[in-house]
Protein backbone atom coordinates (compact mmCIF):
# COMPACT_ATOMS: atom_id res chain seq x y z
CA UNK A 1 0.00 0.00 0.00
CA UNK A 2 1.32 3.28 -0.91
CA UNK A 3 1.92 5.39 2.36
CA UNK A 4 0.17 8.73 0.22
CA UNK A 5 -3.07 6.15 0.51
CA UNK A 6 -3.20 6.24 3.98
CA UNK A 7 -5.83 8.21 5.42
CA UNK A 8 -8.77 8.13 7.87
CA UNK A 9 -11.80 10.19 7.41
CA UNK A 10 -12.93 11.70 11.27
CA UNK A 11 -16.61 10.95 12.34
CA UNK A 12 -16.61 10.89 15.89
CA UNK A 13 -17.90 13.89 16.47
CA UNK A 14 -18.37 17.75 15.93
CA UNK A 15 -17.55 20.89 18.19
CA UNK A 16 -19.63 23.67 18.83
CA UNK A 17 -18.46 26.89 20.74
CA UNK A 18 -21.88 26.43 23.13
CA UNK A 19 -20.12 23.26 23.95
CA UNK A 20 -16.71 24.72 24.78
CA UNK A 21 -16.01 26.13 28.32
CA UNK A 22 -15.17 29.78 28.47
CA UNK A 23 -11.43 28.95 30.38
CA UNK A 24 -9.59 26.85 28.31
CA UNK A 25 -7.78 24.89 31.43
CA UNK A 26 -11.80 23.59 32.58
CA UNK A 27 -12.16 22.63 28.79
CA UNK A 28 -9.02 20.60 28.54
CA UNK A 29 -10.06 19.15 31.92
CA UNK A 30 -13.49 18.07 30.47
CA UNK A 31 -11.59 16.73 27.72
CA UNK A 32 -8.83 14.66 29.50
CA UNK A 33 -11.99 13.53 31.64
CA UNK A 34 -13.56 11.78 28.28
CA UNK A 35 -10.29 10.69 27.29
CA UNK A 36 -10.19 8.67 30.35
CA UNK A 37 -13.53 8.07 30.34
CA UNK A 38 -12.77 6.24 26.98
CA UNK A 39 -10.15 4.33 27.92
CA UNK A 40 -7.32 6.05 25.79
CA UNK A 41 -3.92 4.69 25.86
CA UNK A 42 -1.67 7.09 28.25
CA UNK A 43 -4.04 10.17 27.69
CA UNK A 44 -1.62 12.51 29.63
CA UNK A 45 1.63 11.75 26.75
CA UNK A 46 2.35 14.63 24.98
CA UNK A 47 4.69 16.14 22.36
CA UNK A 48 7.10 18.71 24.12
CA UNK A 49 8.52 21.43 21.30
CA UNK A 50 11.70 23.40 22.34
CA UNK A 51 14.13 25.65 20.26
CA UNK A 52 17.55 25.89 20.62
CA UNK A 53 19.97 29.00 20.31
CA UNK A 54 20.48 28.20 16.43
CA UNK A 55 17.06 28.38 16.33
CA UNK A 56 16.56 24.17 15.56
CA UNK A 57 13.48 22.85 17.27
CA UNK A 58 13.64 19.56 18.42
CA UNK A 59 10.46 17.76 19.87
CA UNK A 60 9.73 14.58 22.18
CA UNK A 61 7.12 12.78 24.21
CA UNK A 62 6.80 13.48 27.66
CA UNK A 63 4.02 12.88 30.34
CA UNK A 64 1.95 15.95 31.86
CA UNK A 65 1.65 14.98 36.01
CA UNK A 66 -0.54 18.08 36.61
CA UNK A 67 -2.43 20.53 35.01
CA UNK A 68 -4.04 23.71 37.12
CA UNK A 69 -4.95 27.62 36.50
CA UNK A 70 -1.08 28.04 36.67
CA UNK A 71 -0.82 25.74 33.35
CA UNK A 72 0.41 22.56 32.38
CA UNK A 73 3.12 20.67 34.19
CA UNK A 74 5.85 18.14 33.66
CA UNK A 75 8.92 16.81 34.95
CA UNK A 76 12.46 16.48 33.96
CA UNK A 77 16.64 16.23 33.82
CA UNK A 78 16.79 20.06 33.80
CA UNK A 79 20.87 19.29 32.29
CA UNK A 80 18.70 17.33 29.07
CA UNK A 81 18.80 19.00 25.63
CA UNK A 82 14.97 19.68 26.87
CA UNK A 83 16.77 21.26 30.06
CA UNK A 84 19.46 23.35 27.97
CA UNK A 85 17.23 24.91 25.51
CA UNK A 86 14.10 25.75 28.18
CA UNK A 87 16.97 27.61 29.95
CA UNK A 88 18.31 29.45 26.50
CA UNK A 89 14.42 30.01 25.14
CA UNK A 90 11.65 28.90 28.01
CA UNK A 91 9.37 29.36 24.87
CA UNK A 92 7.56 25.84 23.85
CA UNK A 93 4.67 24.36 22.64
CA UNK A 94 2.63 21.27 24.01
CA UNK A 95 0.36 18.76 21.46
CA UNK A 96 -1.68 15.59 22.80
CA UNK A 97 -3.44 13.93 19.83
CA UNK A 98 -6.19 11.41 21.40
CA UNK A 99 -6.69 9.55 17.52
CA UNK A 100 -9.74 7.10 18.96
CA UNK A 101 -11.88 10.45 20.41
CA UNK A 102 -10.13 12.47 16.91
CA UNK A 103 -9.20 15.25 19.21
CA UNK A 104 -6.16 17.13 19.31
CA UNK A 105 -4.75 20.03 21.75
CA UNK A 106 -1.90 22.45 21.13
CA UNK A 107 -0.48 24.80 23.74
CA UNK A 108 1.86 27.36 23.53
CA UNK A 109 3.73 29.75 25.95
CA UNK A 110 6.93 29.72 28.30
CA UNK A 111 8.08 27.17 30.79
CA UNK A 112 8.91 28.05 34.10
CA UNK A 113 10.42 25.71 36.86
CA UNK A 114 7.84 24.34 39.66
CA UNK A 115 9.07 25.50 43.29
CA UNK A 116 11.67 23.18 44.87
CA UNK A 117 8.94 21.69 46.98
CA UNK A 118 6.44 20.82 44.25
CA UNK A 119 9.39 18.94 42.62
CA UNK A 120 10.78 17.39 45.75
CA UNK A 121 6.85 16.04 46.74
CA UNK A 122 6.67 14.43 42.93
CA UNK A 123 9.95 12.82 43.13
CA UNK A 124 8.50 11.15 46.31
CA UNK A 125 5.51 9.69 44.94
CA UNK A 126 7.59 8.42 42.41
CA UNK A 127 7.95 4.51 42.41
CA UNK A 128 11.49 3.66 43.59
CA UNK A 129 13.23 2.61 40.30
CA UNK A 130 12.09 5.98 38.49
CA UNK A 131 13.68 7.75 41.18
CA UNK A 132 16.62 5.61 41.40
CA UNK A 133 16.79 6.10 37.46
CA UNK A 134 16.94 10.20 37.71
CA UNK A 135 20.33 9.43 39.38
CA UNK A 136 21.45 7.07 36.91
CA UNK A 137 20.50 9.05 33.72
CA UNK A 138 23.24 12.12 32.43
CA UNK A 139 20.10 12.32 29.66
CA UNK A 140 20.86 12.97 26.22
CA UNK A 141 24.34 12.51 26.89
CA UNK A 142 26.18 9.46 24.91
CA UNK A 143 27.03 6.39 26.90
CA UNK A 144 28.79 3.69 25.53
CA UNK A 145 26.33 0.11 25.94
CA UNK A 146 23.63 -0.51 28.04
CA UNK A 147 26.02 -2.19 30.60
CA UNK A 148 27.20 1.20 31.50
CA UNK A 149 23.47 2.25 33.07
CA UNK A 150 23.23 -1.42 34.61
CA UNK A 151 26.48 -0.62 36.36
CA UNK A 152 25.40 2.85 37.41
CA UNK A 153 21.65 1.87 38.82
CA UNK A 154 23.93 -1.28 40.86
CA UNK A 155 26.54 2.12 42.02
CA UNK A 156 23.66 3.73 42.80
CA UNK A 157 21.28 1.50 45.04
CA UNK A 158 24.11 0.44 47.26
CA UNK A 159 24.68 4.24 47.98
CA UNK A 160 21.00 5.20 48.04
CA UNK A 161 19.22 2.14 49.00
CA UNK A 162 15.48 2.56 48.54
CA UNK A 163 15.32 6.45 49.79
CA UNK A 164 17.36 8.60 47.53
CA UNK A 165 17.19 12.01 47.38
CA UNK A 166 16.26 14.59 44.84
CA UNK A 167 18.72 15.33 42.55
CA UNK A 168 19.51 19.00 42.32
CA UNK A 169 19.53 19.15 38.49
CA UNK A 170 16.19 17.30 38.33
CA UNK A 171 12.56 18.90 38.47
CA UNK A 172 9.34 20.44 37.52
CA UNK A 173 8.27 22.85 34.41
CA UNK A 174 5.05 24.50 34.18
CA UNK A 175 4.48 25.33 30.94
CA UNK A 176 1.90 28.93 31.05
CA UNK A 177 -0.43 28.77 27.95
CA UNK A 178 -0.87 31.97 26.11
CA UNK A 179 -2.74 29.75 23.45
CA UNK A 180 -4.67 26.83 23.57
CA UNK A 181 -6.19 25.30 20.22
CA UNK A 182 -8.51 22.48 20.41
CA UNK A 183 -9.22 20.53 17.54
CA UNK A 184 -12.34 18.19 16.66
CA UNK A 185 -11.60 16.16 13.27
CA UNK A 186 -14.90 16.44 10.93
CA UNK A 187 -15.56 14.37 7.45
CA UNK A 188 -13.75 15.50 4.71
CA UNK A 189 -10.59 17.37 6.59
CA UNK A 190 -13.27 19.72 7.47
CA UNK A 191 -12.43 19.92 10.94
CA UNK A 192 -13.73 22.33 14.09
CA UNK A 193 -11.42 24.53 15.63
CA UNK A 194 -11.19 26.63 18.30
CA UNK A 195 -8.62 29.29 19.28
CA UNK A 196 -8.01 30.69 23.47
CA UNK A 197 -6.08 33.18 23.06
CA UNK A 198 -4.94 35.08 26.66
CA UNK A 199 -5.80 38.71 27.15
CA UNK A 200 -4.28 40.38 30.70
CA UNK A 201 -6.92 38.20 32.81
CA UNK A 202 -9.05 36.95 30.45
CA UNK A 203 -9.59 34.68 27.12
CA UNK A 204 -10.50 35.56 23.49
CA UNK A 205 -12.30 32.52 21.93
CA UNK A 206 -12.18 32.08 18.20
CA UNK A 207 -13.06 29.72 15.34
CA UNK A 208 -10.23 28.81 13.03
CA UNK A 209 -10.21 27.30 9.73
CA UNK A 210 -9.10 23.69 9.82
């Protein structure tokens, strides 16, 4: 089958702005609520978008672990290519495509670090090999085999045991939407789209073309 061929037309459902809440962070929340509702695979994954100082975006998928009036909010190595370019350019962009609900929802706006605390109360909750792994990770620096982690998490445990503590270079961003789009797909590529776009305290809502 020829890859152009491949194509799926959307008939899930439509989007109305009566149906749309006037604050775009209750929306998404009504949203993620269906999404769970439904049963979608790891609803809170996400595509991260950051810049670098040449200007080269580079993207990945990370998890959101909360989302509030303050925005949306994720965790990291803050020394990760992620890391480097937030602290260059906090500018980014946030997408979570749900394909069996045919929604989509793109965020914009600039990262900020959570307080130590927030970060320190995550890393907690965390189960004990995820925190044992922020220790063993330099991310997105080269290694040479998998060995050289297995070595490091062994290094690690017999220094840390099962309580280690937060790393210093590891942590929250929030990321503070100045847009949010949210996007319905519709037969024939005709999809609904709506625009928040912050104004001082409050939100302009608009229809886009799809």
């Amino acid at each position: 089958m020829d890859i152009a061929d491949i194509r799926q037309d959307y008939t899930f459902a439509g989007l109305r702005r009566r149906d749309l809440h006037p604050d775009p962070i209750q929306q998404f929340k009504n949203w993620f609520q269906a999404a769970l509702a439904a049963g979608v695979p790891e609803p809170n994954a996400m595509t991260l978008a950051t810049v670098d100082a040449q200007g080269q975006p580079s993207s990945r998928i990370v998890l959101l672990k909360d989302f509030d009036e303050r925005g949306f909010t994720f965790y990291t190595n803050y020394q990760s290519r992620k890391g480097r370019e937030l602290e260059g350019n906090p500018k980014a962009a946030l997408t979570m495509f749900w394909a069996g609900l045919e929604r989509q929802i793109c965020v914009r706006g600039a990262c900020e670090k959570v307080s130590r605390q927030d970060s320190e109360a995550y890393y907690k909750s965390r189960p004990i090999g995820n925190r044992l792994g922020a220790w063993v990770s330099n991310q997105s620096t080269a290694i040479p085999d998998r060995e050289f982690l297995e070595n490091k998490l062994k290094e690690i445990t017999a220094k840390f045991g099962d309580n280690p503590p937060l790393p210093d270079y590891w942590g929250g961003y929030v990321l503070r939407p100045e847009t949010v789009d949210f996007w319905q797909g519709r037969p024939s590529r005709l999809h609904d789209r709506f625009l928040y776009t912050r104004e001082s305290t409050a939100w302009k809502l608009e229809r886009l073309s799809p």
